[in-house]
PDB file of N, CA and C in Angstrom:
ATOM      1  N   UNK A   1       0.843  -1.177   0.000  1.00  0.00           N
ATOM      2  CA  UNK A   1       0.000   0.000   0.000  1.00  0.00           C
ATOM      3  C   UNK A   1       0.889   1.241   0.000  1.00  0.00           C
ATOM      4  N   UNK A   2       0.307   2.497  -0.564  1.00  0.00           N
ATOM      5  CA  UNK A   2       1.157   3.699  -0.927  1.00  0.00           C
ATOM      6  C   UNK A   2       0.845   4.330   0.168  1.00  0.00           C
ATOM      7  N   UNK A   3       1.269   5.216   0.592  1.00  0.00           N
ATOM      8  CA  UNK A   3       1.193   6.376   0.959  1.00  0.00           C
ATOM      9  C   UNK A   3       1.618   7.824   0.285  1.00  0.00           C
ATOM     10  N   UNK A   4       0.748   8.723   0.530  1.00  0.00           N
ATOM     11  CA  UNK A   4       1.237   9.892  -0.585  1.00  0.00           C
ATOM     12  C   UNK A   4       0.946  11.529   0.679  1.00  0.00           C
ATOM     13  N   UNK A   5       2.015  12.309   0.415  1.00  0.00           N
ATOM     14  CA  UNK A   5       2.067  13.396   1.112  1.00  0.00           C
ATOM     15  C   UNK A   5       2.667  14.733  -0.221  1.00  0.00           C
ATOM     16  N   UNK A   6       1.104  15.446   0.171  1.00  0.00           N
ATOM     17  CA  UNK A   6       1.425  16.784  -1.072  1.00  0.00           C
ATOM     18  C   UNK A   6       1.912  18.166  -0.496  1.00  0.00           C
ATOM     19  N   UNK A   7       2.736  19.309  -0.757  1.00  0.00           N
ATOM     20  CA  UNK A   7       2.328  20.207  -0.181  1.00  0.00           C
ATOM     21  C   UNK A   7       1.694  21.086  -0.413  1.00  0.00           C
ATOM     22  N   UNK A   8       1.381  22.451   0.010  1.00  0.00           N
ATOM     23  CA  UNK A   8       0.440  23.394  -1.098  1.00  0.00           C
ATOM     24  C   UNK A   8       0.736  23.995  -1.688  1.00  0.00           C
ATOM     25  N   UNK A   9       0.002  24.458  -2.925  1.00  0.00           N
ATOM     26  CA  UNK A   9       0.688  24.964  -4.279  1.00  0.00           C
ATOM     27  C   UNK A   9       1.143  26.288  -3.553  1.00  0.00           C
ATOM     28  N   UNK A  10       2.378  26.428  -4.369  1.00  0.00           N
ATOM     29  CA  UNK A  10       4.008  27.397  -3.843  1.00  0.00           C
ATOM     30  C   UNK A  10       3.733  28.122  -4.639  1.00  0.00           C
ATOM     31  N   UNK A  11       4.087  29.837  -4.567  1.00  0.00           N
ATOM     32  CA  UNK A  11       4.673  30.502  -6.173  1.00  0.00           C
ATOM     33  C   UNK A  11       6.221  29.689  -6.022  1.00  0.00           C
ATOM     34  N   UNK A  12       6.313  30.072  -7.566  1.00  0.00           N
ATOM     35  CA  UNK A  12       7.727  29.484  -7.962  1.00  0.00           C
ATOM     36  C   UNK A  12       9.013  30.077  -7.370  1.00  0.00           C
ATOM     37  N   UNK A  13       8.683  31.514  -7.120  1.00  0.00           N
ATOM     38  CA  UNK A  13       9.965  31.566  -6.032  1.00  0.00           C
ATOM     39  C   UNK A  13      10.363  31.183  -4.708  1.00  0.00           C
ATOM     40  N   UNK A  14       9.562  30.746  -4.171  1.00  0.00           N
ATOM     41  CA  UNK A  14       9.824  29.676  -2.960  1.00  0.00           C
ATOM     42  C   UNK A  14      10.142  28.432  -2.762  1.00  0.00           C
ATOM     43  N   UNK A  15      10.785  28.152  -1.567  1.00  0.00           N
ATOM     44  CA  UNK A  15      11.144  26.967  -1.530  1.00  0.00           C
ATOM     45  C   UNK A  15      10.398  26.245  -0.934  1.00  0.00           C
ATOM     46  N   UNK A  16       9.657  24.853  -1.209  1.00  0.00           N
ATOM     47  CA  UNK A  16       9.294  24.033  -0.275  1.00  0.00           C
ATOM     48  C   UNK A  16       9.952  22.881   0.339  1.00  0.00           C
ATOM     49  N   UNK A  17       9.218  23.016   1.769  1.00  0.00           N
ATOM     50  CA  UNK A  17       9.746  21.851   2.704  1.00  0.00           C
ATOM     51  C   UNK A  17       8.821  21.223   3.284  1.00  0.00           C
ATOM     52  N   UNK A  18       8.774  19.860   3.132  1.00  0.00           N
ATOM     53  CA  UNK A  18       7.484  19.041   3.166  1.00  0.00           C
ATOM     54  C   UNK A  18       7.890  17.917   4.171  1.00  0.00           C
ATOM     55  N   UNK A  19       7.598  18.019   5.631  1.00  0.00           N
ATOM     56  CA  UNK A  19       7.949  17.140   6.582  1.00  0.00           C
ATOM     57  C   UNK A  19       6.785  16.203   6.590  1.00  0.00           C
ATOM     58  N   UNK A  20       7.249  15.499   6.743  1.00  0.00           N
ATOM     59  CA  UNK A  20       6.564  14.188   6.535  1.00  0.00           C
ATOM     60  C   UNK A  20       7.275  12.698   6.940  1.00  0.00           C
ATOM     61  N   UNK A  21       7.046  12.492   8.499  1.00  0.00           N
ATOM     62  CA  UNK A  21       7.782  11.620   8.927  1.00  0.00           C
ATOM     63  C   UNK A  21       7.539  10.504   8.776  1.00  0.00           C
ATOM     64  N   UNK A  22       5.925  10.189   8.341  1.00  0.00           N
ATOM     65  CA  UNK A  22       4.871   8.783   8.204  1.00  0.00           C
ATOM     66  C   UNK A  22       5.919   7.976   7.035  1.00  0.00           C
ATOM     67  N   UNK A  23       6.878   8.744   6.560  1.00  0.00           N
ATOM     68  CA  UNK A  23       7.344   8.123   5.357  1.00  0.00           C
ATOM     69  C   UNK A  23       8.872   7.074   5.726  1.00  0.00           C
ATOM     70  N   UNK A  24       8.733   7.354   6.524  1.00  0.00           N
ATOM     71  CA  UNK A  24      10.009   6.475   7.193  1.00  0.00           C
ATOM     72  C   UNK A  24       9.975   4.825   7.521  1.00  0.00           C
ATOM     73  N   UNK A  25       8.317   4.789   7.216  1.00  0.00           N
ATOM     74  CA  UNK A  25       7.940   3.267   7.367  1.00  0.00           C
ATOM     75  C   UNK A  25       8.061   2.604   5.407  1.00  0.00           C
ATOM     76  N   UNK A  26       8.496   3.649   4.695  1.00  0.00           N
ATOM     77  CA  UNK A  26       8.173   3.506   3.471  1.00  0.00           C
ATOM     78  C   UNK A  26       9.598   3.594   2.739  1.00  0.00           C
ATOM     79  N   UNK A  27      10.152   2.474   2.265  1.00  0.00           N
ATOM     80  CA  UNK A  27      11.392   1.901   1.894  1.00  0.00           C
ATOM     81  C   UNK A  27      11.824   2.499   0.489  1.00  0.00           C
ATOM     82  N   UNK A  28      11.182   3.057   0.057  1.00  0.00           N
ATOM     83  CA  UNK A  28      11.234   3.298  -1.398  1.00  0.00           C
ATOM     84  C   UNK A  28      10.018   4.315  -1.558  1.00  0.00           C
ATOM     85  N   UNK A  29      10.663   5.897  -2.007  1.00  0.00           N
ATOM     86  CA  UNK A  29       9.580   7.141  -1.566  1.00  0.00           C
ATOM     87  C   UNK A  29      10.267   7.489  -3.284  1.00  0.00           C
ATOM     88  N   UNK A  30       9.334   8.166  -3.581  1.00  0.00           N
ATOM     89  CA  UNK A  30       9.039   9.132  -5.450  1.00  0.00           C
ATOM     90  C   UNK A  30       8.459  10.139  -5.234  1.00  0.00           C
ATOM     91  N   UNK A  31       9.484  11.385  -5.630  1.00  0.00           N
ATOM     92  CA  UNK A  31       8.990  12.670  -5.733  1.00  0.00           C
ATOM     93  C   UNK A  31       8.449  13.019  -7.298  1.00  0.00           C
ATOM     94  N   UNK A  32       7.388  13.892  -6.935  1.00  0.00           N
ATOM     95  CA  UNK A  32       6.912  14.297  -8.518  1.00  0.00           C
ATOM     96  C   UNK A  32       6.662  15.856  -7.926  1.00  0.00           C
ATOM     97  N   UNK A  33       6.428  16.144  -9.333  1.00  0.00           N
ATOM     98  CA  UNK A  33       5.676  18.176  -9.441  1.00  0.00           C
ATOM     99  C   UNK A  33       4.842  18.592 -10.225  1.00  0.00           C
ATOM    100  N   UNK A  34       4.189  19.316 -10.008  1.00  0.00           N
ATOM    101  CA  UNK A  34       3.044  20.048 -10.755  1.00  0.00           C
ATOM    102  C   UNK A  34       3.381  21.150 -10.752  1.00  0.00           C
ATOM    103  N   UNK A  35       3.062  21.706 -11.976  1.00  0.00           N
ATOM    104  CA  UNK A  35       3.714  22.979 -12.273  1.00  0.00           C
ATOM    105  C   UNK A  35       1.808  24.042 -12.090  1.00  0.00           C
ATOM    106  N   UNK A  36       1.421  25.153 -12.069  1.00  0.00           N
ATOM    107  CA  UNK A  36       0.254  25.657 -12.599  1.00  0.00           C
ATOM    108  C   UNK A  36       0.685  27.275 -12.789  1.00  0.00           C
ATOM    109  N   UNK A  37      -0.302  27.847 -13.616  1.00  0.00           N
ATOM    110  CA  UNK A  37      -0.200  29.289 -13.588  1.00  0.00           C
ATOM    111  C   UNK A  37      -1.101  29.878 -13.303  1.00  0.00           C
ATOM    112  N   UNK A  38      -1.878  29.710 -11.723  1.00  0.00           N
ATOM    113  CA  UNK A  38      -2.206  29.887 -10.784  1.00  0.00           C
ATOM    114  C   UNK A  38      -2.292  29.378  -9.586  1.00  0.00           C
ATOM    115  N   UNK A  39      -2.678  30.312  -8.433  1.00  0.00           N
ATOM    116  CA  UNK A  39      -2.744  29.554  -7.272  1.00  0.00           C
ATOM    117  C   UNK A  39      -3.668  28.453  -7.109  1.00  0.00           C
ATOM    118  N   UNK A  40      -4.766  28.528  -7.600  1.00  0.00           N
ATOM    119  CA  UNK A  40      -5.723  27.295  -7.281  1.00  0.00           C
ATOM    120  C   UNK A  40      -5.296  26.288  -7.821  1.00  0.00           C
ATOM    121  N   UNK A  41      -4.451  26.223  -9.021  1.00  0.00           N
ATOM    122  CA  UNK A  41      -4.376  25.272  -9.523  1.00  0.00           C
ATOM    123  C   UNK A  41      -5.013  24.517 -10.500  1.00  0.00           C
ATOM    124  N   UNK A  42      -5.710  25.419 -11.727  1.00  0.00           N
ATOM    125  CA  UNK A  42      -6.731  25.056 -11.933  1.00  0.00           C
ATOM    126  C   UNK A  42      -5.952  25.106 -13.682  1.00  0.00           C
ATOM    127  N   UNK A  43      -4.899  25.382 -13.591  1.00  0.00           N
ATOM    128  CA  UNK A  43      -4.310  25.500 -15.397  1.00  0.00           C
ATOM    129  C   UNK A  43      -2.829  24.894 -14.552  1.00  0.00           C
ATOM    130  N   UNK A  44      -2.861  23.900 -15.614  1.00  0.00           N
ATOM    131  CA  UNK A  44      -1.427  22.896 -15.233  1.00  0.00           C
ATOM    132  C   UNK A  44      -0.696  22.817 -16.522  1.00  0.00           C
ATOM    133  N   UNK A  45       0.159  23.864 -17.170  1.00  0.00           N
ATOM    134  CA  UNK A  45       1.089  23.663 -18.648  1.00  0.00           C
ATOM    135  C   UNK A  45       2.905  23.311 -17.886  1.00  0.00           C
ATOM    136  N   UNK A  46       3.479  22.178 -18.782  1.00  0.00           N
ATOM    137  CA  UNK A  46       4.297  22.048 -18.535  1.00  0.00           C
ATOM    138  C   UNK A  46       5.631  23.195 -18.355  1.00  0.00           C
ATOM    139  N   UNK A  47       6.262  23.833 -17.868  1.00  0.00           N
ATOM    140  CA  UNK A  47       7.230  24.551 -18.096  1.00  0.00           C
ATOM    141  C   UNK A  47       8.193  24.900 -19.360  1.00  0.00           C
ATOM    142  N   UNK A  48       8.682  25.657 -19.746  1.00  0.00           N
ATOM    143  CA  UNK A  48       9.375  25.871 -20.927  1.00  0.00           C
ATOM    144  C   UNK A  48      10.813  25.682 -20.498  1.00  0.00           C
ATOM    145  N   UNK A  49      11.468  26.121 -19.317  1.00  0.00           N
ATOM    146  CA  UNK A  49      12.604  25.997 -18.395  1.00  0.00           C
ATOM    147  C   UNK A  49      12.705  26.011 -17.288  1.00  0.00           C
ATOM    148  N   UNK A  50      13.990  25.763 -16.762  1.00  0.00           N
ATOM    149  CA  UNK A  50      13.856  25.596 -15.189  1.00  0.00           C
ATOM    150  C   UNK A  50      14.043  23.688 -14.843  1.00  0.00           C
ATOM    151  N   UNK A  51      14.933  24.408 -13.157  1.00  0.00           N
ATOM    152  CA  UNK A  51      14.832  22.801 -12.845  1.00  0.00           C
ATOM    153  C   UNK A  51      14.465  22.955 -10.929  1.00  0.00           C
ATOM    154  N   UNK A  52      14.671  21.897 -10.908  1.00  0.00           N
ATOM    155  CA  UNK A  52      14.271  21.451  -9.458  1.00  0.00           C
ATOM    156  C   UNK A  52      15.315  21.274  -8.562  1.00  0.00           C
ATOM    157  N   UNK A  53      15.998  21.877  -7.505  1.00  0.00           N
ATOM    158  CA  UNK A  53      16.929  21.185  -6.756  1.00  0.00           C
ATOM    159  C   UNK A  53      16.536  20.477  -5.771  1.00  0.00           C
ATOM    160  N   UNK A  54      16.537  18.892  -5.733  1.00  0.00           N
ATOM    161  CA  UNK A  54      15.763  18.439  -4.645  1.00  0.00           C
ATOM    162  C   UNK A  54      16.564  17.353  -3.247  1.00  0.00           C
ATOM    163  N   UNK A  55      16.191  17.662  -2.141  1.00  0.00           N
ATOM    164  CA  UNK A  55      17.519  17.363  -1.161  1.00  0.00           C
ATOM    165  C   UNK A  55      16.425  16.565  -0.220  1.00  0.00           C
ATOM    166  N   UNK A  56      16.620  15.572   0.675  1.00  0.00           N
ATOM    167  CA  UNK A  56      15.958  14.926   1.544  1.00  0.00           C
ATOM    168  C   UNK A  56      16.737  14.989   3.041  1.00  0.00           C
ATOM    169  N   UNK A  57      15.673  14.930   4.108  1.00  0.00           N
ATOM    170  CA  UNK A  57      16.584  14.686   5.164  1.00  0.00           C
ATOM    171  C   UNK A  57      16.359  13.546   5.607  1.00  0.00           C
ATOM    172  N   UNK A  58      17.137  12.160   5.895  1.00  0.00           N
ATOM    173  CA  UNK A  58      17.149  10.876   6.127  1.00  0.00           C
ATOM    174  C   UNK A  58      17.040  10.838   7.936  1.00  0.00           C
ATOM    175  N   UNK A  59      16.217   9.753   8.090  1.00  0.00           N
ATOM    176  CA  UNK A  59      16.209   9.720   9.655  1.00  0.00           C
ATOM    177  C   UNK A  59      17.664   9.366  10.199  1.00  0.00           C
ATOM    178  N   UNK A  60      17.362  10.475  11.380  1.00  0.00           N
ATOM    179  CA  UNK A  60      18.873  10.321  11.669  1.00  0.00           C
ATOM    180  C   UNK A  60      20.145  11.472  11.504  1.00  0.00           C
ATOM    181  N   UNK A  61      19.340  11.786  10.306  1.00  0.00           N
ATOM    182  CA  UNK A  61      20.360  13.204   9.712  1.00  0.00           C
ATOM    183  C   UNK A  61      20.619  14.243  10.203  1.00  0.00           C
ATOM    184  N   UNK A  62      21.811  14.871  10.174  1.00  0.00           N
ATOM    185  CA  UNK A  62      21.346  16.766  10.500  1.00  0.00           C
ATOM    186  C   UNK A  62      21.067  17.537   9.723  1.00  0.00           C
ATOM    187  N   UNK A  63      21.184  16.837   8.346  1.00  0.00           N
ATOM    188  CA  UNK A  63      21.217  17.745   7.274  1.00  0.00           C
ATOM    189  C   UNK A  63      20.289  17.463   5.884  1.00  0.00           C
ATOM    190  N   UNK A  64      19.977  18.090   4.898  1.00  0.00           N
ATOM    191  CA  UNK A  64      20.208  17.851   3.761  1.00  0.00           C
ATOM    192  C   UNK A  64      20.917  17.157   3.164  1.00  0.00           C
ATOM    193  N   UNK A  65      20.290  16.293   2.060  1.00  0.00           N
ATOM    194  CA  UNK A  65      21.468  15.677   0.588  1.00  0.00           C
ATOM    195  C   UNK A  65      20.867  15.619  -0.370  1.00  0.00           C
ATOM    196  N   UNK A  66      21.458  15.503  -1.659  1.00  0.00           N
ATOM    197  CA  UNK A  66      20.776  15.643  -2.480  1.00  0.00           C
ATOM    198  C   UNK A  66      20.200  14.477  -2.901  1.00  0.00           C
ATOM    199  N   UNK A  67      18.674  14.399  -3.382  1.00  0.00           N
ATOM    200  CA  UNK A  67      17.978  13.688  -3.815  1.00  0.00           C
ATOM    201  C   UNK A  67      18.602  12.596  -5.135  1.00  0.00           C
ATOM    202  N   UNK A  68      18.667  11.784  -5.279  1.00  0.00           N
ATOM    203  CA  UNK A  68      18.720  10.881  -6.609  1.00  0.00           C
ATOM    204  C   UNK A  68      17.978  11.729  -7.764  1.00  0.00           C
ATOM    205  N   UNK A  69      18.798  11.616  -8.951  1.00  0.00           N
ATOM    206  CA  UNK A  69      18.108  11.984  -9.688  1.00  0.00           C
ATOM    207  C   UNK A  69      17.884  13.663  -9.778  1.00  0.00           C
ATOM    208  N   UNK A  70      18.532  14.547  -8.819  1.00  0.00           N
ATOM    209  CA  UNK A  70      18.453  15.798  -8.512  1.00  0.00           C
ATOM    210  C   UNK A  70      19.478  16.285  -9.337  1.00  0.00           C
ATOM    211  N   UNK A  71      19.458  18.022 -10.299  1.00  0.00           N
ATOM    212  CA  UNK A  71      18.016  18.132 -10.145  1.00  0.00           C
ATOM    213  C   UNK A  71      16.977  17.771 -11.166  1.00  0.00           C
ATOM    214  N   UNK A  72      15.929  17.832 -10.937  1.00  0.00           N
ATOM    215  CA  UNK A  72      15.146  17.442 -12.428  1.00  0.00           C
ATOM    216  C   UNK A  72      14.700  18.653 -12.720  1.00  0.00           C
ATOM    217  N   UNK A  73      15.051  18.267 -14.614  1.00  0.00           N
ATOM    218  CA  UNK A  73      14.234  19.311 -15.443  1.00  0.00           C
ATOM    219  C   UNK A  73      12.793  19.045 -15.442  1.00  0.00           C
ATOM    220  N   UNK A  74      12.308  20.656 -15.318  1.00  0.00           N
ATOM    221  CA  UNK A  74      10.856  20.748 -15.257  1.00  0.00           C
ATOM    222  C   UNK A  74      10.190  20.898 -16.478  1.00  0.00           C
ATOM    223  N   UNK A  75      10.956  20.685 -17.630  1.00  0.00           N
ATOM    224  CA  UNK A  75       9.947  21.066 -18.994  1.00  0.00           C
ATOM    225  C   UNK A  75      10.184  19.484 -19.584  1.00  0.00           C
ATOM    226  N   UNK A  76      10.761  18.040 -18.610  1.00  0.00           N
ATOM    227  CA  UNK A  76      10.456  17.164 -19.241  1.00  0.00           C
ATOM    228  C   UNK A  76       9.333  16.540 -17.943  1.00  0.00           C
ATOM    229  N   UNK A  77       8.094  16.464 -18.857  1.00  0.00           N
ATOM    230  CA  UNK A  77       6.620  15.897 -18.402  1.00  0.00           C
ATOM    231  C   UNK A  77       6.684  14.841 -17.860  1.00  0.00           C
ATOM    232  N   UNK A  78       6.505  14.597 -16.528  1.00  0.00           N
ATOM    233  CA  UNK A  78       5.993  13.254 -15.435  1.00  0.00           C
ATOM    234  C   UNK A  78       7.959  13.038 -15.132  1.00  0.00           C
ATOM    235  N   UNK A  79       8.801  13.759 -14.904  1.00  0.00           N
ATOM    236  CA  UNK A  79      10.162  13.742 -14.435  1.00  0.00           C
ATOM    237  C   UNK A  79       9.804  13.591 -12.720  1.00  0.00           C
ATOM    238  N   UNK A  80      10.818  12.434 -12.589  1.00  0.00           N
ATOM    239  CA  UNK A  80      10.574  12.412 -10.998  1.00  0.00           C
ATOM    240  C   UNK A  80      12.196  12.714 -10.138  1.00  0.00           C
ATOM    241  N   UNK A  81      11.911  11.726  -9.293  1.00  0.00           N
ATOM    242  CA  UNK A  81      13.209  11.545  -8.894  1.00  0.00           C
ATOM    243  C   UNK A  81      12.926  10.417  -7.266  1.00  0.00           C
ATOM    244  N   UNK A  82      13.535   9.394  -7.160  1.00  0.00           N
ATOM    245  CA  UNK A  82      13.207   8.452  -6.329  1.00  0.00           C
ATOM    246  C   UNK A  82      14.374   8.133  -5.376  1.00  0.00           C
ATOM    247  N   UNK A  83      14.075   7.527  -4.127  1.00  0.00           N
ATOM    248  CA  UNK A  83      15.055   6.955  -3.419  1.00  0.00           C
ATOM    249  C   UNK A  83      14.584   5.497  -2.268  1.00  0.00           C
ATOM    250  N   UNK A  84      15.423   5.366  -2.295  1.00  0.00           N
ATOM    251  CA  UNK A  84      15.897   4.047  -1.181  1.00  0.00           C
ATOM    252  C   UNK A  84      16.065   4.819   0.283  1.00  0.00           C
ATOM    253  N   UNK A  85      15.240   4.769   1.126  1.00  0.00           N
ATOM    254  CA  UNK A  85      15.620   5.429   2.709  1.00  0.00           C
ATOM    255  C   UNK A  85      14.837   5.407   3.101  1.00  0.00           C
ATOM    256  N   UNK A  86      14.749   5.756   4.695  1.00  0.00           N
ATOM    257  CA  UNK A  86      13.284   6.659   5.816  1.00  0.00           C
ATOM    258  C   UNK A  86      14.120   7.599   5.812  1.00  0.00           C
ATOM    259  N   UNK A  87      13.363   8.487   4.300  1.00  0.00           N
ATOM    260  CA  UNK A  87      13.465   9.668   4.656  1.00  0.00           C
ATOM    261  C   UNK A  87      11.929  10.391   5.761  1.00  0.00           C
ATOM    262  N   UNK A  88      12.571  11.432   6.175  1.00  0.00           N
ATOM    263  CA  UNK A  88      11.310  12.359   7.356  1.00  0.00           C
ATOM    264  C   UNK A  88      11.379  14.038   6.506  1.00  0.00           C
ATOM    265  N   UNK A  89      12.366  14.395   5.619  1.00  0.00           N
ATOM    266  CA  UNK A  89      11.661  15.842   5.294  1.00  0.00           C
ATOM    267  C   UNK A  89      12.634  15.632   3.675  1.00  0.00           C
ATOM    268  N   UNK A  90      11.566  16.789   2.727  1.00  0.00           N
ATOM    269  CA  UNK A  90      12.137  16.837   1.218  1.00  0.00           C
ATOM    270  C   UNK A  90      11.847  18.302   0.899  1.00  0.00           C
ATOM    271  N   UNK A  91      12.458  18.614   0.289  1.00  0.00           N
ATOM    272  CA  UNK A  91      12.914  20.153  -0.215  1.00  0.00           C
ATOM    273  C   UNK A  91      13.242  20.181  -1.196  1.00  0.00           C
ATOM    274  N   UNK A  92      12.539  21.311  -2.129  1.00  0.00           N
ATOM    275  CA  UNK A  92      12.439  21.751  -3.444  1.00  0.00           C
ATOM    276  C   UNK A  92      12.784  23.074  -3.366  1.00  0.00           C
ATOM    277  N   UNK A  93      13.600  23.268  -4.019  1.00  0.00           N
ATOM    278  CA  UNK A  93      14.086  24.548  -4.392  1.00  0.00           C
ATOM    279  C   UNK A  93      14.601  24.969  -5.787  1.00  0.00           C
ATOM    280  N   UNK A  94      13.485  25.627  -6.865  1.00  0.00           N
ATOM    281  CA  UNK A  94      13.327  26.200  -7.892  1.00  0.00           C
ATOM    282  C   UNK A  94      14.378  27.315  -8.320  1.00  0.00           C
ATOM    283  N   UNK A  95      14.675  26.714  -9.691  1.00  0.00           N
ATOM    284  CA  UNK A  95      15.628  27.584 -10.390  1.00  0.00           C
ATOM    285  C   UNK A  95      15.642  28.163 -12.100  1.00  0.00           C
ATOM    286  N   UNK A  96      15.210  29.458 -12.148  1.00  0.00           N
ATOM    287  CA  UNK A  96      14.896  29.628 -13.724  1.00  0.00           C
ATOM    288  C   UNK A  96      13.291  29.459 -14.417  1.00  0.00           C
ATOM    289  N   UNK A  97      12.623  28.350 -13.627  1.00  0.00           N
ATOM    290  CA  UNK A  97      11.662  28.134 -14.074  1.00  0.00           C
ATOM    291  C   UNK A  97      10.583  29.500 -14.911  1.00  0.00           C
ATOM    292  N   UNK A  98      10.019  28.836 -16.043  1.00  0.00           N
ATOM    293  CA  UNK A  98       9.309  29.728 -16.932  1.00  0.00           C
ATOM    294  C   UNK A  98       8.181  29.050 -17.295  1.00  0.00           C
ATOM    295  N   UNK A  99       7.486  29.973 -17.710  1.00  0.00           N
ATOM    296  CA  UNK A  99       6.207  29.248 -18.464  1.00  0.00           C
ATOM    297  C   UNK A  99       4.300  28.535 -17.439  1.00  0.00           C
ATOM    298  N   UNK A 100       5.415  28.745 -15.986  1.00  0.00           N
ATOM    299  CA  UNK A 100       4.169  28.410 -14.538  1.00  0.00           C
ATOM    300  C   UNK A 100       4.700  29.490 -13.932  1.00  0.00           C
ATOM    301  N   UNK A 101       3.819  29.625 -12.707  1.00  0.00           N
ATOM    302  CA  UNK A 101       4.215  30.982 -11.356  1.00  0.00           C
ATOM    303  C   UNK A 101       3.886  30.022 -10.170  1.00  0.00           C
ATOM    304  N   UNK A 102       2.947  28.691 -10.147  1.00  0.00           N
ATOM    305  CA  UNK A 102       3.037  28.018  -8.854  1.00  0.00           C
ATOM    306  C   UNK A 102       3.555  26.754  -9.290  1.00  0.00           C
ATOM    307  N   UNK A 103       4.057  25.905  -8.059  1.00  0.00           N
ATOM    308  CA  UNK A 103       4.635  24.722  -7.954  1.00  0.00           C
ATOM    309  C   UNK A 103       3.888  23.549  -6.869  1.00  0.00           C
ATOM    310  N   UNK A 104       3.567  22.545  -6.813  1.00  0.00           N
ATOM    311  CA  UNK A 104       3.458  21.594  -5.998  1.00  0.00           C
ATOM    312  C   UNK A 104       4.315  20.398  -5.848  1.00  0.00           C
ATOM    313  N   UNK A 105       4.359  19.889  -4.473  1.00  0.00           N
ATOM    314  CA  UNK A 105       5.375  18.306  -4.746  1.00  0.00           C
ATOM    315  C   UNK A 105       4.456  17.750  -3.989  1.00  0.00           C
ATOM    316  N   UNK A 106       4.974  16.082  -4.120  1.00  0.00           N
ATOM    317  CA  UNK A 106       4.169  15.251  -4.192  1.00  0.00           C
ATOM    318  C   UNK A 106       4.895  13.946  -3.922  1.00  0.00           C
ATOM    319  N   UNK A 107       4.883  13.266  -2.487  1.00  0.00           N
ATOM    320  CA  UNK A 107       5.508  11.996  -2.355  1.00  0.00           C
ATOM    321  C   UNK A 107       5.011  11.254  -2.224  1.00  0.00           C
ATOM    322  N   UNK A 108       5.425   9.993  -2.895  1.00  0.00           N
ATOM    323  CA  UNK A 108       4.316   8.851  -2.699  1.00  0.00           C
ATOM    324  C   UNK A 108       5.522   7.415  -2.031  1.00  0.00           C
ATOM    325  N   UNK A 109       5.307   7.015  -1.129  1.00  0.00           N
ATOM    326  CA  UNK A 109       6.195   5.951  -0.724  1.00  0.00           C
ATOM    327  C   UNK A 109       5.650   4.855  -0.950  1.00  0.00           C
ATOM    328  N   UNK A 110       6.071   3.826  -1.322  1.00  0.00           N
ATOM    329  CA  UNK A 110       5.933   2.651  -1.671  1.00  0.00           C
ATOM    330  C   UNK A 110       6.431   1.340  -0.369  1.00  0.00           C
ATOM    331  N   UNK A 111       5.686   0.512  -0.114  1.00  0.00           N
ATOM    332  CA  UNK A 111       6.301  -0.945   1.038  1.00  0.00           C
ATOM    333  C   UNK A 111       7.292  -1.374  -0.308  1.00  0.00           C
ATOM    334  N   UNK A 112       7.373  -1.609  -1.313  1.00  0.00           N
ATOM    335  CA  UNK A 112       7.975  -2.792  -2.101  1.00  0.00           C
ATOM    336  C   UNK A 112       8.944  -1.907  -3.539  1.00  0.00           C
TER     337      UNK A 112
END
């Protein structure tokens, strides 16, 4: 069974940090993003540029590292980025991005 933890749609100049400790029972966690060009969220076009810098904090950690797969480009459609850990917090931090003004992330952990 999945579990999935979203945060709320960001403008693009911010960074999000999405604690979420339930995920530490979850061996294998996948980040995704939604891009929109608004806050509600109600127009979702892929980006023209821009990427994602994405860092996790692993139980246990003091710090940040960078995510697998970090960073991902945001103008290639359904780009993720996955890992092996209990991780407890993930952070996105936007660079360049064009073409959206809000951002969402989106983890889904997997048992298997």
């Amino acid at each position: 069974m999945a579990r999935v933890a979203a945060s709320p749609i960001t403008p693009i100049g911010n960074t999000i940090t999405l604690y979420s400790p339930e995920m530490l029972h979850y061996p294998h966690v996948v980040v995704t993003f939604s891009y929109f060009t608004d806050a509600d969220g109600t127009d979702a076009p892929t980006p023209t540029a821009g990427t994602i810098a994405l860092s996790t904090k692993y139980n246990g950690s003091q710090g940040y590292i960078a995510f697998s797969g970090s960073p991902i480009d945001c103008t290639t459609e359904g780009a993720y980025a996955d890992s092996a850990g209990p991780s407890v917090s993930f952070k996105a931090e936007p660079t360049g991005i064009t073409g959206a003004t809000h951002y969402q992330m989106t983890v889904t952990g997997n048992k298997g």
